[in-house]
Protein backbone atom coordinates (compact mmCIF):
# COMPACT_ATOMS: atom_id res chain seq x y z
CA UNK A 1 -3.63 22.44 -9.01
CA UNK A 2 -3.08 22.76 -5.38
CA UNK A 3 -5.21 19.91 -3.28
CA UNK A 4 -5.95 20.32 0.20
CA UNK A 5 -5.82 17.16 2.49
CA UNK A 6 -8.16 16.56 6.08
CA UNK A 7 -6.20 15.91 9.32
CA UNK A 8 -5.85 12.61 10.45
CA UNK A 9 -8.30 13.48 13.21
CA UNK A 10 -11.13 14.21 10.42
CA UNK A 11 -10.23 11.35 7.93
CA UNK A 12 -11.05 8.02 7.38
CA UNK A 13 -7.61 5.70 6.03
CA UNK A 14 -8.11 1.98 3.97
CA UNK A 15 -5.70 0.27 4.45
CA UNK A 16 -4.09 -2.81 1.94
CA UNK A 17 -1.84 -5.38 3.36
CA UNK A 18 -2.82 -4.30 6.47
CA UNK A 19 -2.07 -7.87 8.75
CA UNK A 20 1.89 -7.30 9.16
CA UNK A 21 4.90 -4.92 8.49
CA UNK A 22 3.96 -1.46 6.97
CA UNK A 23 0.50 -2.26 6.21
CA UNK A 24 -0.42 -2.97 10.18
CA UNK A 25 2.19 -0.35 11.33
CA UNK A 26 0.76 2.36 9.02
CA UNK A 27 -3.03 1.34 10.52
CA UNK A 28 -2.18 1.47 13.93
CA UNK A 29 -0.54 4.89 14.12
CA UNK A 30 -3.20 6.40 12.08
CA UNK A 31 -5.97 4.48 14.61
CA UNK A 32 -3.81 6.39 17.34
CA UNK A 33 -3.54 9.44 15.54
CA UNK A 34 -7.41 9.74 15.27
CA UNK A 35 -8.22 8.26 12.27
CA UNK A 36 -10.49 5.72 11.35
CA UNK A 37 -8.87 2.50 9.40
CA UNK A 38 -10.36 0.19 6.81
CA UNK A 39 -8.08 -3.15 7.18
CA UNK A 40 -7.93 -5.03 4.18
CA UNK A 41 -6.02 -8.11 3.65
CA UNK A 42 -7.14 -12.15 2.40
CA UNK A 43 -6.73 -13.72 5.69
CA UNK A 44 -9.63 -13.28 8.08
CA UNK A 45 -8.29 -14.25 11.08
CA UNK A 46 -5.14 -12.70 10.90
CA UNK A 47 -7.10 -9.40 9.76
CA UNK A 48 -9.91 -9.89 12.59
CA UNK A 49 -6.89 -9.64 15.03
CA UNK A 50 -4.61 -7.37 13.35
CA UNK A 51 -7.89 -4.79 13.91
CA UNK A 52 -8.29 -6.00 17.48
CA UNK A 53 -4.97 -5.25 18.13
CA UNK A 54 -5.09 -1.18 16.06
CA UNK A 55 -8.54 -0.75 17.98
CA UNK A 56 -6.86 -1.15 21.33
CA UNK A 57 -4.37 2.23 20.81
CA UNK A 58 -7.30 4.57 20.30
CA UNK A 59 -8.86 7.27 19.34
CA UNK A 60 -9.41 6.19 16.21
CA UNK A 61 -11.79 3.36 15.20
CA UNK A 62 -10.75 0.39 12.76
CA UNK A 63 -12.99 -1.82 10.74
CA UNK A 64 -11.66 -4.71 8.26
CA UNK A 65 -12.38 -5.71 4.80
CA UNK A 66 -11.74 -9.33 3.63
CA UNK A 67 -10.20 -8.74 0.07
CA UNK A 68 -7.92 -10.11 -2.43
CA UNK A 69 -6.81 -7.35 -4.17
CA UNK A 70 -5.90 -8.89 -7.41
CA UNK A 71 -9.69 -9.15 -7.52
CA UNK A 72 -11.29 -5.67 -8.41
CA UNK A 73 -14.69 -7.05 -7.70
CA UNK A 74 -13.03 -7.63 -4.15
CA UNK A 75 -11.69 -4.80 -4.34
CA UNK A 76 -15.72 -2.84 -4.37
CA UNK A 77 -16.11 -4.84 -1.77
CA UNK A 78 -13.43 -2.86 0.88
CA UNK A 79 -14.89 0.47 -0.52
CA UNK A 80 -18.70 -0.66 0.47
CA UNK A 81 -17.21 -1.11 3.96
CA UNK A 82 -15.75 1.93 4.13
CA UNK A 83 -19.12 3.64 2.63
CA UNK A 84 -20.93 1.75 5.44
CA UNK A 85 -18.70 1.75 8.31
CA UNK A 86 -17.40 6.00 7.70
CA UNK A 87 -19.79 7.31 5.28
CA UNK A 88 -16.59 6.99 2.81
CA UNK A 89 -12.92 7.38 2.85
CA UNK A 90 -10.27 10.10 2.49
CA UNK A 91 -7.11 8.66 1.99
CA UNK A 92 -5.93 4.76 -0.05
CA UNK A 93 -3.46 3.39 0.53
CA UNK A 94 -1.90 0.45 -1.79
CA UNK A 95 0.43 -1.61 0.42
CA UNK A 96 -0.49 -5.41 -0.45
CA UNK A 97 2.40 -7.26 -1.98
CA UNK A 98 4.20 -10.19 -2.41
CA UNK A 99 7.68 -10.77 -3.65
CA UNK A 100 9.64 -14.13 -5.48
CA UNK A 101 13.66 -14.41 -4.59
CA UNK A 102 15.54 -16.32 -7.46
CA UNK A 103 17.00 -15.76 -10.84
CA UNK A 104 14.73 -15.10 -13.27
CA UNK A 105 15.22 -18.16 -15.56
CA UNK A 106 14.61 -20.44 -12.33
CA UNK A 107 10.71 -18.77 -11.36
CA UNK A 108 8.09 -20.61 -12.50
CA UNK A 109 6.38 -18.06 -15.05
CA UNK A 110 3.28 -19.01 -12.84
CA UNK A 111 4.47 -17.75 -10.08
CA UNK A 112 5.68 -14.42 -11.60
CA UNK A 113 2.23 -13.74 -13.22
CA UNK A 114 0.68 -14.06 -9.28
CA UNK A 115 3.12 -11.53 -7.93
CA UNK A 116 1.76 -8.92 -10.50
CA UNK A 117 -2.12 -10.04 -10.38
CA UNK A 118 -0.92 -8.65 -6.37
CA UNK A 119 1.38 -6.10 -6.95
CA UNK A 120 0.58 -4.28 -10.66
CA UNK A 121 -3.21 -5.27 -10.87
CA UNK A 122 -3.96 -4.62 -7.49
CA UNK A 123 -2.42 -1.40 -7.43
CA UNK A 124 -4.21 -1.21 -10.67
CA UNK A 125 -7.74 -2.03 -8.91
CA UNK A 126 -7.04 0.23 -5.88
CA UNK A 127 -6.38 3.09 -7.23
CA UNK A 128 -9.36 2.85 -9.52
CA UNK A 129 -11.52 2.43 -7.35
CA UNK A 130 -10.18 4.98 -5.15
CA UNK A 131 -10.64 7.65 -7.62
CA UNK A 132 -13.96 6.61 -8.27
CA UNK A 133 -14.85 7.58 -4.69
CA UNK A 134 -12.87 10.24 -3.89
CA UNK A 135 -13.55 12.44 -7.41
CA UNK A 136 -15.87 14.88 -6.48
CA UNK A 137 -15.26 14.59 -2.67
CA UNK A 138 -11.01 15.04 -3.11
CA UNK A 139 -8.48 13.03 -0.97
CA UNK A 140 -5.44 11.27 -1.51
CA UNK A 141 -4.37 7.89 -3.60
CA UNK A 142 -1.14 6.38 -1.78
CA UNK A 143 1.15 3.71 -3.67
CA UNK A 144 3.50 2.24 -2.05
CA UNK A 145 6.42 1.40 -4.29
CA UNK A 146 10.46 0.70 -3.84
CA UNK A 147 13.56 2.20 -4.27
CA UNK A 148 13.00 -1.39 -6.86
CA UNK A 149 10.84 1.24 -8.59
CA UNK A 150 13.96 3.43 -9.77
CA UNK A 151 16.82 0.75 -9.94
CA UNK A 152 16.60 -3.72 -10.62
CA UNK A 153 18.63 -5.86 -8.66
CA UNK A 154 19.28 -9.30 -9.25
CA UNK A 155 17.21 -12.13 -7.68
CA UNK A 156 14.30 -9.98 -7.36
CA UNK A 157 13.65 -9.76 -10.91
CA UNK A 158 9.97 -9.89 -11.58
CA UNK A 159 9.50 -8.02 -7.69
CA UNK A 160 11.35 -4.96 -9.44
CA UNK A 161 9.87 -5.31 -12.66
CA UNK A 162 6.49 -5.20 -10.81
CA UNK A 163 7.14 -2.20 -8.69
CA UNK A 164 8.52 -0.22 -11.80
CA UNK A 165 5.10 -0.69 -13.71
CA UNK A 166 3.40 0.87 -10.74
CA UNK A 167 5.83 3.72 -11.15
CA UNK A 168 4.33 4.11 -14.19
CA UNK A 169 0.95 3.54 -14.20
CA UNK A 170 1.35 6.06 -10.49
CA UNK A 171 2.72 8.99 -12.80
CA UNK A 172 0.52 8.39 -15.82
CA UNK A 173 -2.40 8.30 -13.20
CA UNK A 174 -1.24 11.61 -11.74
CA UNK A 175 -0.65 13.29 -14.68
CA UNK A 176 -4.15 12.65 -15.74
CA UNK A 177 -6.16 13.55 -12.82
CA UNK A 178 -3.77 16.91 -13.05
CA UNK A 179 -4.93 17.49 -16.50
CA UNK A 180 -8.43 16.95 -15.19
CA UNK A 181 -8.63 18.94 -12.37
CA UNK A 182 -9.22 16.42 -10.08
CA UNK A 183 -8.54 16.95 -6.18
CA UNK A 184 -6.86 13.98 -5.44
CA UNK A 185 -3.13 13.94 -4.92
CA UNK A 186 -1.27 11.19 -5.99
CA UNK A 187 2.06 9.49 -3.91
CA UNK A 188 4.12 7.12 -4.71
CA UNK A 189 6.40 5.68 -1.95
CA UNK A 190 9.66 3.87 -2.10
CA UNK A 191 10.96 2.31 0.81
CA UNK A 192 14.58 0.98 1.24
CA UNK A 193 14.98 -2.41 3.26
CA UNK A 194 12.26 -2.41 5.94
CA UNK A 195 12.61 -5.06 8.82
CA UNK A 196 8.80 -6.70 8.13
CA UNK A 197 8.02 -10.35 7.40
CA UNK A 198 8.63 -9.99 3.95
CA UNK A 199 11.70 -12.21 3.20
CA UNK A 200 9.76 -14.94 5.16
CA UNK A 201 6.49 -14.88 3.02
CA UNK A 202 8.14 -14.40 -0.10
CA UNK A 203 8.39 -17.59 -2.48
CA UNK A 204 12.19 -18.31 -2.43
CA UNK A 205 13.85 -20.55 -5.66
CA UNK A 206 17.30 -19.86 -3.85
CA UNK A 207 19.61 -22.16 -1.81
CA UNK A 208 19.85 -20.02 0.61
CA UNK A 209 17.36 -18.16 3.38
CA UNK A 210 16.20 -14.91 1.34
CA UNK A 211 17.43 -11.65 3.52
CA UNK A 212 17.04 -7.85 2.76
CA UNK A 213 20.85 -5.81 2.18
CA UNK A 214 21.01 -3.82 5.28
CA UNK A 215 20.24 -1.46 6.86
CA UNK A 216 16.85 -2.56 7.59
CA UNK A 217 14.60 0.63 8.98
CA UNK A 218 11.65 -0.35 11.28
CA UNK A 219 8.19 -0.45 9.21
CA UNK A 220 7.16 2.70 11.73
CA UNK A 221 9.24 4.23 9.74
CA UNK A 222 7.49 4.24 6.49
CA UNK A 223 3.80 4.84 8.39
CA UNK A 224 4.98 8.21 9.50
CA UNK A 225 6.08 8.46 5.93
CA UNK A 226 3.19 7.41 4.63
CA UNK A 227 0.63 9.29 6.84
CA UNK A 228 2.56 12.80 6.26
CA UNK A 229 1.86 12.23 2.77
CA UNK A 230 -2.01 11.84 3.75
CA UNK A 231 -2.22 14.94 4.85
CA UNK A 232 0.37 17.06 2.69
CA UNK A 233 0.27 16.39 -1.09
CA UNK A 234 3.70 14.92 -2.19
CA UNK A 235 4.72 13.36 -5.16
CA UNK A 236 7.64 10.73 -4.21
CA UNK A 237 8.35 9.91 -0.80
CA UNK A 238 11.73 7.91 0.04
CA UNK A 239 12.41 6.29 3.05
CA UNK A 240 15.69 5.06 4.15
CA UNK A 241 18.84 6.74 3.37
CA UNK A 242 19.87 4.20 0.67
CA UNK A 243 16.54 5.23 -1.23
């Protein structure tokens, strides 16, 4: 089933974890690409500025979406902005996540089951909701995954075993819209190391400062990877050359 995508110019992007690193990166080159940007994040004040800063590089115009994304009722709530704001949206894309550094037996099982309500179920409530809206119109559903997806590491234990069940619920989710006929394609993206806040806002059960193996790519990087994919159907997108 081939699906075609809209330029940038004629589509309208929501954004997850849009406040720092790829999220806000991937929000401001699509705002200056031409595209209007749902932000969605928790934090209002970090979002109302993130989307006073992407309004300022033009054409494009960006609205935000207070949301916690592990909530799907939340989650209705970014898509009624974008319904009310655009008439709709064209492209998702999942970014929101969180990660834990430590060895498994030392992370509070508490902890672990918060980094998948973020990143499984609210991947989970995305996409679903994404597909909702864009059935009969067509668009695209972006995940963005790891190279974690493909291969674990240590100390990142439940961060990997989070980003390989969006692998899989990503490919199962494909291959049923395929069998459907549904125009929506479906991306999954793993980037390498990417030099973003992440290390910093992780929880960290370690000794030591939590740091990314390098080389760390700039999260530009991954919006230009990102927004391709928004307008030309792909199934996997790596960025980095260790992916």
């Amino acid at each position: 089933m081939t699906v075609d995508l809209q330029p940038l110019t004629r589509q309208t992007v929501v954004m997850t974890g849009a406040t720092s690193g790829i999220g806000l990166a991937t929000a401001r080159l699509a705002v200056e690409r031409g595209a209007n940007v749902v932000l969605a994040s928790r934090d209002e004040p970090d979002l109302r500025e993130a989307t006073k800063r992407v309004s300022a590089v033009g054409p494009g115009r960006a609205v935000y979406a207070v949301a916690d994304v592990a909530d799907a009722e939340q989650v209705q709530g970014i898509v009624k902005v974008a319904e009310a704001e655009f008439g709709g949206f064209d492209t998702w894309v999942n970014n929101a996540g969180v990660s834990i550094f430590g060895d498994l037996e030392d992370v509070p099982v508490a902890d672990a089951r918060r980094l998948f309500e973020t990143n499984y179920w609210g991947v989970v409530n995305g996409s679903l909701a994404a597909v909702a809206h864009l059935r009969d119109r067509g668009g695209a559903l972006i995940n963005v995954g790891s190279v974690l997806s493909d291969r674990s590491i240590p100390l990142q234990g439940h961060y990997c075993a989070s980003k390989h069940a969006v692998k899989g619920f990503t490919d199962a989710l494909r291959m049923e819209l395929q069998r459907d006929g549904v125009p929506i394609s479906v991306t999954l993206v793993k980037p390498s190391s990417i030099n973003t806040p992440y290390p910093q806002h992780a929880a960290n059960h370690m000794d030591v400062e939590a740091t990314l193996p390098p080389p760390a790519y700039a999260p530009e990087v991954v919006a230009k990877a990102i927004l391709a994919c928004a307008e030309r159907p792909q199934r996997d997108a790596y960025v980095g050359s260790p992916a």
